[in-house]
N, C-alpha and C. Protein backbone atom coordinates (compact mmCIF):
# COMPACT_ATOMS: atom_id res chain seq x y z
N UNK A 1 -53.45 -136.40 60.05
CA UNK A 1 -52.99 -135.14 60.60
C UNK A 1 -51.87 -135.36 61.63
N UNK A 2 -52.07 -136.00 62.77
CA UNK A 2 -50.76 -136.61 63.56
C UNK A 2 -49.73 -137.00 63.10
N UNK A 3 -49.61 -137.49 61.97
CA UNK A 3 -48.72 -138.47 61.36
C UNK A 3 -47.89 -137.17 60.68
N UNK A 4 -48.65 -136.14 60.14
CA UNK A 4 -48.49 -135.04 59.49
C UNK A 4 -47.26 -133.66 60.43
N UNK A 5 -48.30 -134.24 61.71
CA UNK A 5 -47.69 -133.22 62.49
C UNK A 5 -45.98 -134.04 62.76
N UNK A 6 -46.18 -135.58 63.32
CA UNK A 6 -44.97 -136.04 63.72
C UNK A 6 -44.11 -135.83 62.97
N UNK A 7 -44.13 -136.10 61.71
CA UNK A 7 -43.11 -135.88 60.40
C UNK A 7 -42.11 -134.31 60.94
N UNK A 8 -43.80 -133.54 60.54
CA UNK A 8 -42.81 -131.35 61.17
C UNK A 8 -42.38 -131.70 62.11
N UNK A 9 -42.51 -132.37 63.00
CA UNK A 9 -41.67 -132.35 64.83
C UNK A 9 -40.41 -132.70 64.16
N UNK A 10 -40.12 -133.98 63.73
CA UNK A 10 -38.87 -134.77 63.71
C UNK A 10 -37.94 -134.07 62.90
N UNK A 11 -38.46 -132.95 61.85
CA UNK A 11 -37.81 -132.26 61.09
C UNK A 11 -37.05 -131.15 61.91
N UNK A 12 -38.20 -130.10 62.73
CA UNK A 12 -37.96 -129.14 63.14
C UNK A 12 -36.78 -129.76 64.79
N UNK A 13 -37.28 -131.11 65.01
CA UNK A 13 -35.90 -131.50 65.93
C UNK A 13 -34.08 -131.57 65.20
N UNK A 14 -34.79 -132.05 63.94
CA UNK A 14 -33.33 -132.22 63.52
C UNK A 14 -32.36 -130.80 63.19
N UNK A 15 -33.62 -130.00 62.44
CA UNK A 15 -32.93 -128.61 61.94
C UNK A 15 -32.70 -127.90 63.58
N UNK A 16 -33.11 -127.98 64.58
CA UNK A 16 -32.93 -127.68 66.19
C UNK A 16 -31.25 -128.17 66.24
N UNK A 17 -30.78 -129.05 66.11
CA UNK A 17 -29.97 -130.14 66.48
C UNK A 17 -28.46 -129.64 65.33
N UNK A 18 -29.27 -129.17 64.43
CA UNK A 18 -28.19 -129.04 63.13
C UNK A 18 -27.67 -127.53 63.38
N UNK A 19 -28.22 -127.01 64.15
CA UNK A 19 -28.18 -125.57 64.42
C UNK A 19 -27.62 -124.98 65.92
N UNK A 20 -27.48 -126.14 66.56
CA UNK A 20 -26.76 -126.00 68.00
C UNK A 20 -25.01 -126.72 67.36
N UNK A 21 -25.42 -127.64 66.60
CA UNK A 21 -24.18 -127.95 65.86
C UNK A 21 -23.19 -126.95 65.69
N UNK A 22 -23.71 -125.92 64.53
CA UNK A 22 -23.21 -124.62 63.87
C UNK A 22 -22.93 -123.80 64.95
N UNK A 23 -23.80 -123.28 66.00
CA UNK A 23 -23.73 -122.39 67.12
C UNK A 23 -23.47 -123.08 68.41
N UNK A 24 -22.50 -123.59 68.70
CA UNK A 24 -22.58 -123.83 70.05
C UNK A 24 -22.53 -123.24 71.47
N UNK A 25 -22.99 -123.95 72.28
CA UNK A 25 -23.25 -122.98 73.55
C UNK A 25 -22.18 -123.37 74.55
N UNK A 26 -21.41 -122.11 75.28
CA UNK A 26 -20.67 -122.01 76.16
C UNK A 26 -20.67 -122.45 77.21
N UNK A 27 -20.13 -122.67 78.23
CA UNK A 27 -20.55 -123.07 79.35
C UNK A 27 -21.45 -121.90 80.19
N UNK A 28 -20.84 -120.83 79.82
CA UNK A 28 -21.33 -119.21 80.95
C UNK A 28 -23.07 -118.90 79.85
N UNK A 29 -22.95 -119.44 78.94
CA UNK A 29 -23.97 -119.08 78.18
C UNK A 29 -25.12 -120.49 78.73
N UNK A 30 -24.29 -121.36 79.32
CA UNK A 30 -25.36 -123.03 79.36
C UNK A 30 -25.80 -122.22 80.99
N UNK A 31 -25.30 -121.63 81.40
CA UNK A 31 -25.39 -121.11 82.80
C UNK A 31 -26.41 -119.85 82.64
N UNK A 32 -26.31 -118.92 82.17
CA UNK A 32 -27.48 -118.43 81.84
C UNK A 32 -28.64 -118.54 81.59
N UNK A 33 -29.31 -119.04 80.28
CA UNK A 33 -30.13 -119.84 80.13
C UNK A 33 -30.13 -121.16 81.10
N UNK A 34 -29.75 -121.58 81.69
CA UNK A 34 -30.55 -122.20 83.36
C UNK A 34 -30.90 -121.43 84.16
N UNK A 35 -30.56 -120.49 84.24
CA UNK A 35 -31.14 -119.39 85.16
C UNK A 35 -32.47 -118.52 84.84
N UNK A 36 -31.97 -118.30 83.45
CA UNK A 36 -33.40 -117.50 82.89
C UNK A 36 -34.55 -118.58 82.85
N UNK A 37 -34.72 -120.24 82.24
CA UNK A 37 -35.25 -121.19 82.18
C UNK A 37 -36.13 -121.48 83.46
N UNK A 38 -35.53 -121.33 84.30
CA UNK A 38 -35.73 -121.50 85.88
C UNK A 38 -36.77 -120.26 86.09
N UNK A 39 -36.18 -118.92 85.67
CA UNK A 39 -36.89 -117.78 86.13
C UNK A 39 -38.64 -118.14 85.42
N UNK A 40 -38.28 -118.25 84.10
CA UNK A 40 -39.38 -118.65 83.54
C UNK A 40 -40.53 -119.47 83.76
N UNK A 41 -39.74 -120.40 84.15
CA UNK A 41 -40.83 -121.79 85.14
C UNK A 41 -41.40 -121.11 86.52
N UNK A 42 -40.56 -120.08 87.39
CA UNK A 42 -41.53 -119.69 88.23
C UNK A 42 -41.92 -118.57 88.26
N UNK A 43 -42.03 -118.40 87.04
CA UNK A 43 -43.12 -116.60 87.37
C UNK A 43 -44.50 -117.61 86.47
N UNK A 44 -43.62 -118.50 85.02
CA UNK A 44 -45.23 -119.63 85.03
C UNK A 44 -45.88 -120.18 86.50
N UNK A 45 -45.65 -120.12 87.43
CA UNK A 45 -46.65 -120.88 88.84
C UNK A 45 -46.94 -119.39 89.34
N UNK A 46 -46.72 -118.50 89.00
CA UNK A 46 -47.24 -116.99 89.53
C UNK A 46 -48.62 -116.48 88.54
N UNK A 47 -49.78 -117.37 89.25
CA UNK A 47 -50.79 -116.97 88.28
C UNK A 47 -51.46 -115.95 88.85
N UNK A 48 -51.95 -114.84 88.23
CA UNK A 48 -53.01 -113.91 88.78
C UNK A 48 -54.11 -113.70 88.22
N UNK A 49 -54.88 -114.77 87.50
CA UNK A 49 -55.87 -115.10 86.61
C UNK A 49 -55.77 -116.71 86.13
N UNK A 50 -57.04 -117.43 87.40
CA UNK A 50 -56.92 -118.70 87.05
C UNK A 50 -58.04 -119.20 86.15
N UNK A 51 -58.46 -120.01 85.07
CA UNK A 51 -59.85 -120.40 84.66
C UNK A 51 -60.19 -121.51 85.19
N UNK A 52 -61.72 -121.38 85.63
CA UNK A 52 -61.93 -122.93 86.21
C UNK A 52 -62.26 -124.53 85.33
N UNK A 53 -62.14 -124.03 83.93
CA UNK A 53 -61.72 -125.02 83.00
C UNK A 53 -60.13 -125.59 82.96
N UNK A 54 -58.96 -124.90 83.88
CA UNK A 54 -57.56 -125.02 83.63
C UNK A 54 -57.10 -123.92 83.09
N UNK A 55 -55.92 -123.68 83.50
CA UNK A 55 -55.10 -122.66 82.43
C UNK A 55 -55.09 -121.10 82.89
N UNK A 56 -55.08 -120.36 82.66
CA UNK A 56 -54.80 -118.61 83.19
C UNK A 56 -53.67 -118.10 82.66
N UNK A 57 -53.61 -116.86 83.09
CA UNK A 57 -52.63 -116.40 82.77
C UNK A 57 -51.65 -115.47 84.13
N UNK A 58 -49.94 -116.41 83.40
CA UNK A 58 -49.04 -115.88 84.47
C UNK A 58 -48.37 -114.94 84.43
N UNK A 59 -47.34 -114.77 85.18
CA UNK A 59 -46.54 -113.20 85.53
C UNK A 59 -45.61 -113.60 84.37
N UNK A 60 -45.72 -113.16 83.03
CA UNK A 60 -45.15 -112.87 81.86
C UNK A 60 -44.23 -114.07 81.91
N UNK A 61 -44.28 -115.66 82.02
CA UNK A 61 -43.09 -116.50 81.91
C UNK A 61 -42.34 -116.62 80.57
N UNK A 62 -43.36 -115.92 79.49
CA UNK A 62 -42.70 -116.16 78.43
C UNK A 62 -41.14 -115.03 78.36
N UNK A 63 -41.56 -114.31 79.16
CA UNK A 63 -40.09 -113.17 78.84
C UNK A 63 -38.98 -113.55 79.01
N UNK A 64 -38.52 -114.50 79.99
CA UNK A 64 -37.28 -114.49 80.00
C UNK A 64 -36.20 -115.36 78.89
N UNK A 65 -37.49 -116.77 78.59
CA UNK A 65 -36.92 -117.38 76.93
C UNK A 65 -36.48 -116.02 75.67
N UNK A 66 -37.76 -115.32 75.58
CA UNK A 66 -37.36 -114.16 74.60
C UNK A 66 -35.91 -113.19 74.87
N UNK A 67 -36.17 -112.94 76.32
CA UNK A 67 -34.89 -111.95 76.06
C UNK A 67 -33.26 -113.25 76.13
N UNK A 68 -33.86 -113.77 76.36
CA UNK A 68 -32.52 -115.41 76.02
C UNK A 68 -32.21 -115.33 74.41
N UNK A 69 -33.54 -115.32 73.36
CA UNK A 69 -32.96 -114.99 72.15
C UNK A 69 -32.61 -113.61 71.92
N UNK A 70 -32.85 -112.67 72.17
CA UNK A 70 -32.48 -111.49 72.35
C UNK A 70 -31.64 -110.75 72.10
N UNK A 71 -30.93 -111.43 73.37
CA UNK A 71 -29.74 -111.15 74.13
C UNK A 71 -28.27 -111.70 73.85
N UNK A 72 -28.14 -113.01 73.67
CA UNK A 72 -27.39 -114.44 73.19
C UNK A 72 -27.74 -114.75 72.01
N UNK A 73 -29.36 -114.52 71.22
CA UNK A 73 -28.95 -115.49 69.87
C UNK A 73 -30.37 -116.44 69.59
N UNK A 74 -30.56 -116.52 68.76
CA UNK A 74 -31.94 -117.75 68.38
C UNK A 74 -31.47 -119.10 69.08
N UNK A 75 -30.40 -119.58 69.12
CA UNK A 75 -29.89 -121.18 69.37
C UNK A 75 -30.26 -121.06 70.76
N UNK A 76 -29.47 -120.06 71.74
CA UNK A 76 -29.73 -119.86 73.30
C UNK A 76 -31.15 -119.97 73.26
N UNK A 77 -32.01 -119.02 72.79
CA UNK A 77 -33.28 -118.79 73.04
C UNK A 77 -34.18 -119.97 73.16
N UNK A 78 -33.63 -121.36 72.15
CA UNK A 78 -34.64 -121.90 71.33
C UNK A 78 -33.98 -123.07 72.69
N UNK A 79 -32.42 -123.46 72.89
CA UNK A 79 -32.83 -124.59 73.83
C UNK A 79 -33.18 -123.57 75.65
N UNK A 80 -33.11 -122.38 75.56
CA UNK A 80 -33.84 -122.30 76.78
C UNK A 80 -35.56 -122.40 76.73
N UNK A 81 -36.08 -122.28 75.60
CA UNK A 81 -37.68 -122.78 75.41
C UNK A 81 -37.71 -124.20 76.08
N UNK A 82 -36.95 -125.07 75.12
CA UNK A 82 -36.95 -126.45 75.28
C UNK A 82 -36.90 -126.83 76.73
N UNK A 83 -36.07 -126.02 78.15
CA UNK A 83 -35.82 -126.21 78.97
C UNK A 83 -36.28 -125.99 79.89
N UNK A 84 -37.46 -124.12 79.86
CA UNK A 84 -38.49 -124.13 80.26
C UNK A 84 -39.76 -125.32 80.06
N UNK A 85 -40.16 -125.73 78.97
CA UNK A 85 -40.98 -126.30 78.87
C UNK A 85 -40.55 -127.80 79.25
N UNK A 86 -39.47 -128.47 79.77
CA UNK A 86 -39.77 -129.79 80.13
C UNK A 86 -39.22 -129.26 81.58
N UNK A 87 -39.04 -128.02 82.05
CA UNK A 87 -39.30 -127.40 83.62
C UNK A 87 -40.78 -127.61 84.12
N UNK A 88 -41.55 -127.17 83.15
CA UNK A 88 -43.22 -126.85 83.28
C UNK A 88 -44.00 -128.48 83.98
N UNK A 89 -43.20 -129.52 83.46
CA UNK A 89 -43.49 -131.12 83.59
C UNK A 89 -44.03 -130.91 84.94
N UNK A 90 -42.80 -130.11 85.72
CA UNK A 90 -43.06 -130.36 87.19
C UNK A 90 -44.59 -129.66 87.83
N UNK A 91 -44.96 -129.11 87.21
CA UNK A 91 -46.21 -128.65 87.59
C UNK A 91 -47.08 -129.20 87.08
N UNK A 92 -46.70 -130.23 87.03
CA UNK A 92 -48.19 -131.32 86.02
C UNK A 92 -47.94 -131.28 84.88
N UNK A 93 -47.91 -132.34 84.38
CA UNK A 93 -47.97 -132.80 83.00
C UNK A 93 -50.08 -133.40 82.53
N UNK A 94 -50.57 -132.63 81.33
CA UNK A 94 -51.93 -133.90 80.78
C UNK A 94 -50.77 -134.08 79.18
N UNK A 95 -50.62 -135.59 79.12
CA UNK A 95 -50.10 -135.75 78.07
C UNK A 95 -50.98 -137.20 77.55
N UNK A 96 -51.86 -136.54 76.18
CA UNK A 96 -52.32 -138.09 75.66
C UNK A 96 -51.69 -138.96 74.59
N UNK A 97 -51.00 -137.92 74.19
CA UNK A 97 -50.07 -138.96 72.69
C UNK A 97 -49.17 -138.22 72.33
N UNK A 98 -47.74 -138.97 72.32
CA UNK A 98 -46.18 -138.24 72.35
C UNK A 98 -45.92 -137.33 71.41
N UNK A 99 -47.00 -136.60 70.57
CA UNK A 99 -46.91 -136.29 69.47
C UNK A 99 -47.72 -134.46 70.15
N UNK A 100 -48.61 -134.25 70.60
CA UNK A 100 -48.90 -133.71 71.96
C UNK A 100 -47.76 -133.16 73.12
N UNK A 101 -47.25 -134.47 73.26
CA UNK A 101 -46.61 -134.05 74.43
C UNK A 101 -45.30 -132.88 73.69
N UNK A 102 -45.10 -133.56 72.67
CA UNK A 102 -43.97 -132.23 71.77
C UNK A 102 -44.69 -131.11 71.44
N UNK A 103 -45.89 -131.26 71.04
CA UNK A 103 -46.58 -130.00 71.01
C UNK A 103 -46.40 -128.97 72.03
N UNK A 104 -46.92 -129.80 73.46
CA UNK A 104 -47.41 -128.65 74.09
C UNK A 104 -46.01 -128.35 75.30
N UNK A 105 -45.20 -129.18 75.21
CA UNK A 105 -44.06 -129.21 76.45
C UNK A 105 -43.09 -128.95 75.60
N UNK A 106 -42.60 -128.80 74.25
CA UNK A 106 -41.53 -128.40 74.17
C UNK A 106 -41.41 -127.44 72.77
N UNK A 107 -42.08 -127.89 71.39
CA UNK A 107 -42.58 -126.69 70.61
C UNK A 107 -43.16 -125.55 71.30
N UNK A 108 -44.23 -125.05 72.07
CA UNK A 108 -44.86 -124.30 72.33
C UNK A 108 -43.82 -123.45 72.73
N UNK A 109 -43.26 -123.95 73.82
CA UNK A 109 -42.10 -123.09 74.46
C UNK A 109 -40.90 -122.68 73.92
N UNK A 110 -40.65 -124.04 72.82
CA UNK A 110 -39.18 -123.44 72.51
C UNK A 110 -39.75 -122.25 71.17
N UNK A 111 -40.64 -122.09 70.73
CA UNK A 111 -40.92 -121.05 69.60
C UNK A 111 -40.67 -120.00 70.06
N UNK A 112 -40.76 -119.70 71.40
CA UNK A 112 -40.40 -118.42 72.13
C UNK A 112 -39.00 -117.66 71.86
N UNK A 113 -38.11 -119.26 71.23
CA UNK A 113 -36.73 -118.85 71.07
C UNK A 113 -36.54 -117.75 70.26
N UNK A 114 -37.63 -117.56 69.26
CA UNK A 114 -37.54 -116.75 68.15
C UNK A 114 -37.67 -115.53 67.72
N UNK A 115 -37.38 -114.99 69.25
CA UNK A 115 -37.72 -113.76 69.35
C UNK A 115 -36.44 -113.04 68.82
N UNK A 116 -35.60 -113.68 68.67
CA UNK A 116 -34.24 -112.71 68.08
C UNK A 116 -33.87 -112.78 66.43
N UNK A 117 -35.16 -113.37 66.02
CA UNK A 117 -34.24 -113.88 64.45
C UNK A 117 -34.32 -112.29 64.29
N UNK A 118 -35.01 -111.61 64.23
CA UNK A 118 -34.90 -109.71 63.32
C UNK A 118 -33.53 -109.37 63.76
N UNK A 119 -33.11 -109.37 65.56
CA UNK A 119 -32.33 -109.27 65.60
C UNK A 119 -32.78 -108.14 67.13
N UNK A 120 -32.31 -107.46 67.54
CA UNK A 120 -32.20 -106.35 69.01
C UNK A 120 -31.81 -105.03 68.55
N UNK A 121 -31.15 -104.67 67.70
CA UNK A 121 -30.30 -104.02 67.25
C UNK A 121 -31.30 -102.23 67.46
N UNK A 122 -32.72 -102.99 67.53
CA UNK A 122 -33.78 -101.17 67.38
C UNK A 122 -34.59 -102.10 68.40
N UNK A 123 -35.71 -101.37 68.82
CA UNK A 123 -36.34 -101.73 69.93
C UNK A 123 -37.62 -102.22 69.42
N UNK A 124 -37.91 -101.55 67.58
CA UNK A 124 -38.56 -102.16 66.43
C UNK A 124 -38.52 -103.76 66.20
N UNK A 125 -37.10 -104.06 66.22
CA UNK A 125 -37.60 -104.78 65.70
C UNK A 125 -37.24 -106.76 66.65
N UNK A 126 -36.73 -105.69 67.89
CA UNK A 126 -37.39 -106.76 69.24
C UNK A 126 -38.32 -106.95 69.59
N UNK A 127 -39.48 -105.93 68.95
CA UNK A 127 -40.86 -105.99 69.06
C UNK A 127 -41.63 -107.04 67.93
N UNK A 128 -41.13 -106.51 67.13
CA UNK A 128 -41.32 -107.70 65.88
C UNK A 128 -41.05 -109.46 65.95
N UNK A 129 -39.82 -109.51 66.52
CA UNK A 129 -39.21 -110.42 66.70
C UNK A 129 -40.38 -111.09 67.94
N UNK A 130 -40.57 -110.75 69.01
CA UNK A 130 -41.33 -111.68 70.18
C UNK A 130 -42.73 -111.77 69.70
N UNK A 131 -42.98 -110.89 68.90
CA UNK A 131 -44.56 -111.20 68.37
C UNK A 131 -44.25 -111.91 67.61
N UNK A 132 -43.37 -112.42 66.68
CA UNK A 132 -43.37 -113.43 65.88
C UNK A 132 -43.42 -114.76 66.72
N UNK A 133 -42.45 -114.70 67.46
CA UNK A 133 -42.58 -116.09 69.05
C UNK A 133 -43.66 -116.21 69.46
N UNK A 134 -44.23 -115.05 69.95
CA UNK A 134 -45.87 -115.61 70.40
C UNK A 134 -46.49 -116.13 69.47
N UNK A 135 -46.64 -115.50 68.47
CA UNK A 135 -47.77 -116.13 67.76
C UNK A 135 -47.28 -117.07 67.60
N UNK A 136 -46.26 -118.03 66.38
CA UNK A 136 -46.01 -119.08 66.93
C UNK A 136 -45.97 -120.12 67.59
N UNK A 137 -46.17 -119.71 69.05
CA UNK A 137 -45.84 -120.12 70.00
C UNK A 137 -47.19 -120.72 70.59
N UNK A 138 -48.51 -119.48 69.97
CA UNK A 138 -49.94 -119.59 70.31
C UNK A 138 -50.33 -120.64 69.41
N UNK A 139 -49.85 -121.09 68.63
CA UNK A 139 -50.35 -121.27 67.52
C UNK A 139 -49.97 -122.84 67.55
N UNK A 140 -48.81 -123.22 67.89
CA UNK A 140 -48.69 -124.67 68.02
C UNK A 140 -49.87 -124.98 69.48
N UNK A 141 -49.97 -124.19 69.98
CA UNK A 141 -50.82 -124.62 71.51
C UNK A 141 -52.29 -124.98 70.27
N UNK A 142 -52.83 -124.06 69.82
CA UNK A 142 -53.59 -124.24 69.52
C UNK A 142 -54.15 -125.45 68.13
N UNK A 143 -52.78 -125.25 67.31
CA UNK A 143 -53.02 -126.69 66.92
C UNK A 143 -53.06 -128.08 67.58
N UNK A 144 -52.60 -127.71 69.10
CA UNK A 144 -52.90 -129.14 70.04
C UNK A 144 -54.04 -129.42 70.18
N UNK A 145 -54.86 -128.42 70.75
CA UNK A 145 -56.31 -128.03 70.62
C UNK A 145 -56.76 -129.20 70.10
N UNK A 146 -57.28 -127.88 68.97
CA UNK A 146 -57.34 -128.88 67.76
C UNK A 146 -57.28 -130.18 67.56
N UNK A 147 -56.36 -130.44 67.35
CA UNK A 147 -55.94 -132.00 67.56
C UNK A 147 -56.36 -132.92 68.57
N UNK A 148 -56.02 -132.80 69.36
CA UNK A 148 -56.14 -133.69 70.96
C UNK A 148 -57.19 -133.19 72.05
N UNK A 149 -57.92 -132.28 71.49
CA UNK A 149 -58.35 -131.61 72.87
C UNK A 149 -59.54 -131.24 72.49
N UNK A 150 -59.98 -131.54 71.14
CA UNK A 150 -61.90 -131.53 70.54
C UNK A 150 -62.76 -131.75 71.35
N UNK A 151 -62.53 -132.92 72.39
CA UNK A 151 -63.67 -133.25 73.65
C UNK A 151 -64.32 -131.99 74.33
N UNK A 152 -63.30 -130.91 74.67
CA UNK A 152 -63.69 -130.21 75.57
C UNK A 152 -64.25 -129.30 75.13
N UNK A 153 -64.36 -128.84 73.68
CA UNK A 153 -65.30 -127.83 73.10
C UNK A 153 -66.61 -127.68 73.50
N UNK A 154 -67.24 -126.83 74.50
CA UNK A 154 -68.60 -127.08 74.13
C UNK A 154 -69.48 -127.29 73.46
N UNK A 155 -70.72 -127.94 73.85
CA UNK A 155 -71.63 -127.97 72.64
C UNK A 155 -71.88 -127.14 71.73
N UNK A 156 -71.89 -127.37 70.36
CA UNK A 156 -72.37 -125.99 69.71
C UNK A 156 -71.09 -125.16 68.94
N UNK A 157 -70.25 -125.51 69.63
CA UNK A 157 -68.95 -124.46 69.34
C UNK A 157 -68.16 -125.48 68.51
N UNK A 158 -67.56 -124.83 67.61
CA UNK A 158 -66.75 -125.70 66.66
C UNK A 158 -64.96 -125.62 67.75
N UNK A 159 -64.41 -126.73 67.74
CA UNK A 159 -62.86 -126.81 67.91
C UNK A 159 -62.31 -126.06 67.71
N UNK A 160 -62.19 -125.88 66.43
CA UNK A 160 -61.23 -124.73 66.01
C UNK A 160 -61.43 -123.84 67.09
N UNK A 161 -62.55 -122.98 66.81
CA UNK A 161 -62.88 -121.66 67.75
C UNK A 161 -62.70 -122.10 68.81
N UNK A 162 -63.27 -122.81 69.45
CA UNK A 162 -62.73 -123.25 71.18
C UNK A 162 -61.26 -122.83 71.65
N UNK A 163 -60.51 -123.98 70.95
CA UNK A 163 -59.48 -123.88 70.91
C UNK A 163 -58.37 -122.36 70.60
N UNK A 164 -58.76 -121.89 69.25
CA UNK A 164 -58.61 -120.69 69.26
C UNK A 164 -58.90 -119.27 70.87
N UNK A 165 -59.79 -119.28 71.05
CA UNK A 165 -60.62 -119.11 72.03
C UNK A 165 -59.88 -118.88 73.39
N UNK A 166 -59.40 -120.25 73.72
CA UNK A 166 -59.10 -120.76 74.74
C UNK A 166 -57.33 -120.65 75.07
N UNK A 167 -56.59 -120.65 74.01
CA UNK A 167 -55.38 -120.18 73.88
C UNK A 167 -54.95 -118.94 73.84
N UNK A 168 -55.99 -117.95 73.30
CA UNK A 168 -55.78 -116.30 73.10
C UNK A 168 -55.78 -116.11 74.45
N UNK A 169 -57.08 -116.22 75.37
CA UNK A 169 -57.02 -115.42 76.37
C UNK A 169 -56.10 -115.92 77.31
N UNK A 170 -55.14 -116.79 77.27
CA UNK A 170 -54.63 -117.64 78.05
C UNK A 170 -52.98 -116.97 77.55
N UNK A 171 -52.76 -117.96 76.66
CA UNK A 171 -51.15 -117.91 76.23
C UNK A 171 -50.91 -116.26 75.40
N UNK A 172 -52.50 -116.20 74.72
CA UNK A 172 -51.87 -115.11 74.03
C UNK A 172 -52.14 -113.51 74.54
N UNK A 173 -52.89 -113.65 75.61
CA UNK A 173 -52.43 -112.53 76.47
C UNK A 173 -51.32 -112.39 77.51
N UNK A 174 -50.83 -113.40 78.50
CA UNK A 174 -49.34 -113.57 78.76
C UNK A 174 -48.54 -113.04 77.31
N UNK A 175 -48.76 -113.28 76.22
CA UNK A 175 -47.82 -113.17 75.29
C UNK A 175 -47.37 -111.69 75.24
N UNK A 176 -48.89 -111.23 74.79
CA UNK A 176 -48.73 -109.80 74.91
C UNK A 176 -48.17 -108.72 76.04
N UNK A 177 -48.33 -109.25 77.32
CA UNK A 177 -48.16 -108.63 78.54
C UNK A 177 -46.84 -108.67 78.46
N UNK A 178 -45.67 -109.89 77.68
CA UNK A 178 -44.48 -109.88 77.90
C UNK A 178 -44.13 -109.03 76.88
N UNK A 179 -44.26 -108.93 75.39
CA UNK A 179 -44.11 -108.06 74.76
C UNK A 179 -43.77 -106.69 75.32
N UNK A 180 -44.98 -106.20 75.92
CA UNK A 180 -45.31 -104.99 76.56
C UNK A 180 -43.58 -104.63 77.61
N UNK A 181 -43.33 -105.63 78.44
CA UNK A 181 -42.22 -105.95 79.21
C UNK A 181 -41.27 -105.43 78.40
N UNK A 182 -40.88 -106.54 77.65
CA UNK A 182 -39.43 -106.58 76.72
C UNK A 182 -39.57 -105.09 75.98
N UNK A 183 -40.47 -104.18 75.88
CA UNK A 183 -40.24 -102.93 75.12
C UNK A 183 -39.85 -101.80 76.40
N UNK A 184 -40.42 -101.97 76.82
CA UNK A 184 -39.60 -101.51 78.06
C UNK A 184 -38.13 -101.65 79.14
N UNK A 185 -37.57 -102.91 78.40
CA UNK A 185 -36.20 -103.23 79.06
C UNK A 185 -35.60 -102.27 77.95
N UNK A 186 -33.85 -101.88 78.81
CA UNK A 186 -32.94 -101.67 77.68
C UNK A 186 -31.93 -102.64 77.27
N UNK A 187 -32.42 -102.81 76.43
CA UNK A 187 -31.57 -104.26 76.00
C UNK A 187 -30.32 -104.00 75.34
N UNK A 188 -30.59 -102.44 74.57
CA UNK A 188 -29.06 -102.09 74.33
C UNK A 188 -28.26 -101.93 75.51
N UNK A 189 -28.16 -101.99 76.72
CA UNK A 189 -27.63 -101.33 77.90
C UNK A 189 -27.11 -103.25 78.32
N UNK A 190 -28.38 -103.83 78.30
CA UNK A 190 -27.82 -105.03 78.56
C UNK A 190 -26.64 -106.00 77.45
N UNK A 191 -27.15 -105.48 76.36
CA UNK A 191 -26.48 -105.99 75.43
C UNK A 191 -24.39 -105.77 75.38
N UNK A 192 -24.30 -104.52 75.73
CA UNK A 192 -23.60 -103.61 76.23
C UNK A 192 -22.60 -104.70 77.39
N UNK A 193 -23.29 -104.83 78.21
CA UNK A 193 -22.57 -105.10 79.53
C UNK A 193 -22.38 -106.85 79.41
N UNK A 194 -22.80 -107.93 78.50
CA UNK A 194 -22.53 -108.95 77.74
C UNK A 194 -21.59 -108.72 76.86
N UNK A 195 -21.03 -108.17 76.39
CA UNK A 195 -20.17 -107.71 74.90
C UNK A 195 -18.66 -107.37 76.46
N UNK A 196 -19.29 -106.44 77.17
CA UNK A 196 -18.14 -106.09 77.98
C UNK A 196 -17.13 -107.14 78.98
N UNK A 197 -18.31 -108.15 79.48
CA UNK A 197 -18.04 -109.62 79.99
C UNK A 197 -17.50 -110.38 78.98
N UNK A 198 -17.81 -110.79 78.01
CA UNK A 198 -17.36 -111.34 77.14
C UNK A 198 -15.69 -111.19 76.57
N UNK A 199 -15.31 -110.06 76.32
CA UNK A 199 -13.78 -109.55 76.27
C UNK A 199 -13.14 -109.43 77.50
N UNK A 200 -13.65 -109.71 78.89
CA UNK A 200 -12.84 -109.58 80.31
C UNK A 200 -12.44 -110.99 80.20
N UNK A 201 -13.47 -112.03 79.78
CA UNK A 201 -13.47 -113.37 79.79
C UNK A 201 -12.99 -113.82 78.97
């Protein structure tokens, strides 16, 4: 299964890599996404629900990667994931095998990028689009689980479910709470005033 998973990493790095190729990023756009990346990393240390197993849930950090794809584009989105999540290092790293550590520090986060593949264009289907990121996004966490993190299941309880379990109320309610967020921004308004910068510049 590791060996299984390393293979998808090295792939999904290269098609990452082949795709910043095609789309490249600006300097005012590399400046953005550091800013949103940053924002992201500290509303993640803004917890208002801690568990005493680890983990809780924070002041929506996933939003600002999403509206990065959004706003700019899947490529922006996907290396500001990447950038949040090796931000996150600084608040502690548990890493047992490098295969893990891509799991949970830089897949998890950069899936967030993917909130723009539908596109912004309706408020439909920005909604569509970040629920596709979360889940995603829940979903590599939880295949870490899975994988690396069977010990901590309680007795009785199968992994899977643990794990499952243990990621919903965690990542995949942050997920939802940001959702909730991003339907409420106007992103056509922002979108708007990017398009307008863009031709001054």
């Amino acid at each position: 299964m590791i060996t299984i998973i390393g293979i998808a990493s090295a792939i999904i790095i290269i098609l990452y890599l082949i795709d910043l190729k095609k789309n490249p990023i600006n300097t005012k756009q590399m400046v953005v996404i550091a800013m949103l990346s940053a924002v992201a990393f500290i509303l993640s240390l803004i917890e208002f629900i801690r568990y005493p197993q680890d983990g809780g849930i924070s002041l929506c950090s996933m939003m600002p990667v999403m509206l990065l794809s959004l706003l700019y584009g899947r490529t922006a989105g996907l290396t500001g994931g990447i950038i949040f999540g090796l931000l996150s290092l600084l608040n502690g790293a548990y890493v047992v095998h490098p295969v893990q550590f891509l799991l949970d520090y830089i897949f998890a986060t950069m899936a967030l990028g993917l909130a723009g593949v539908f596109g912004s264009e309706s408020k439909l289907k920005a909604i569509m689009g970040s629920l596709l990121a979360v889940t995603v996004s829940v979903f590599v966490s939880f295949l870490s689980g899975v994988v690396f993190f069977r010990e901590f299941a309680p007795p009785g309880m199968g992994v899977a479910l643990y794990s499952f379990l243990y990621n919903f109320t965690t990542a995949g309610v942050e997920g939802i709470l940001s959702i909730v967020a991003i339907a409420f921004i106007p992103l056509e308004r922002f979108k708007k005033q990017i398009s307008t910068e863009s031709k001054v510049a």
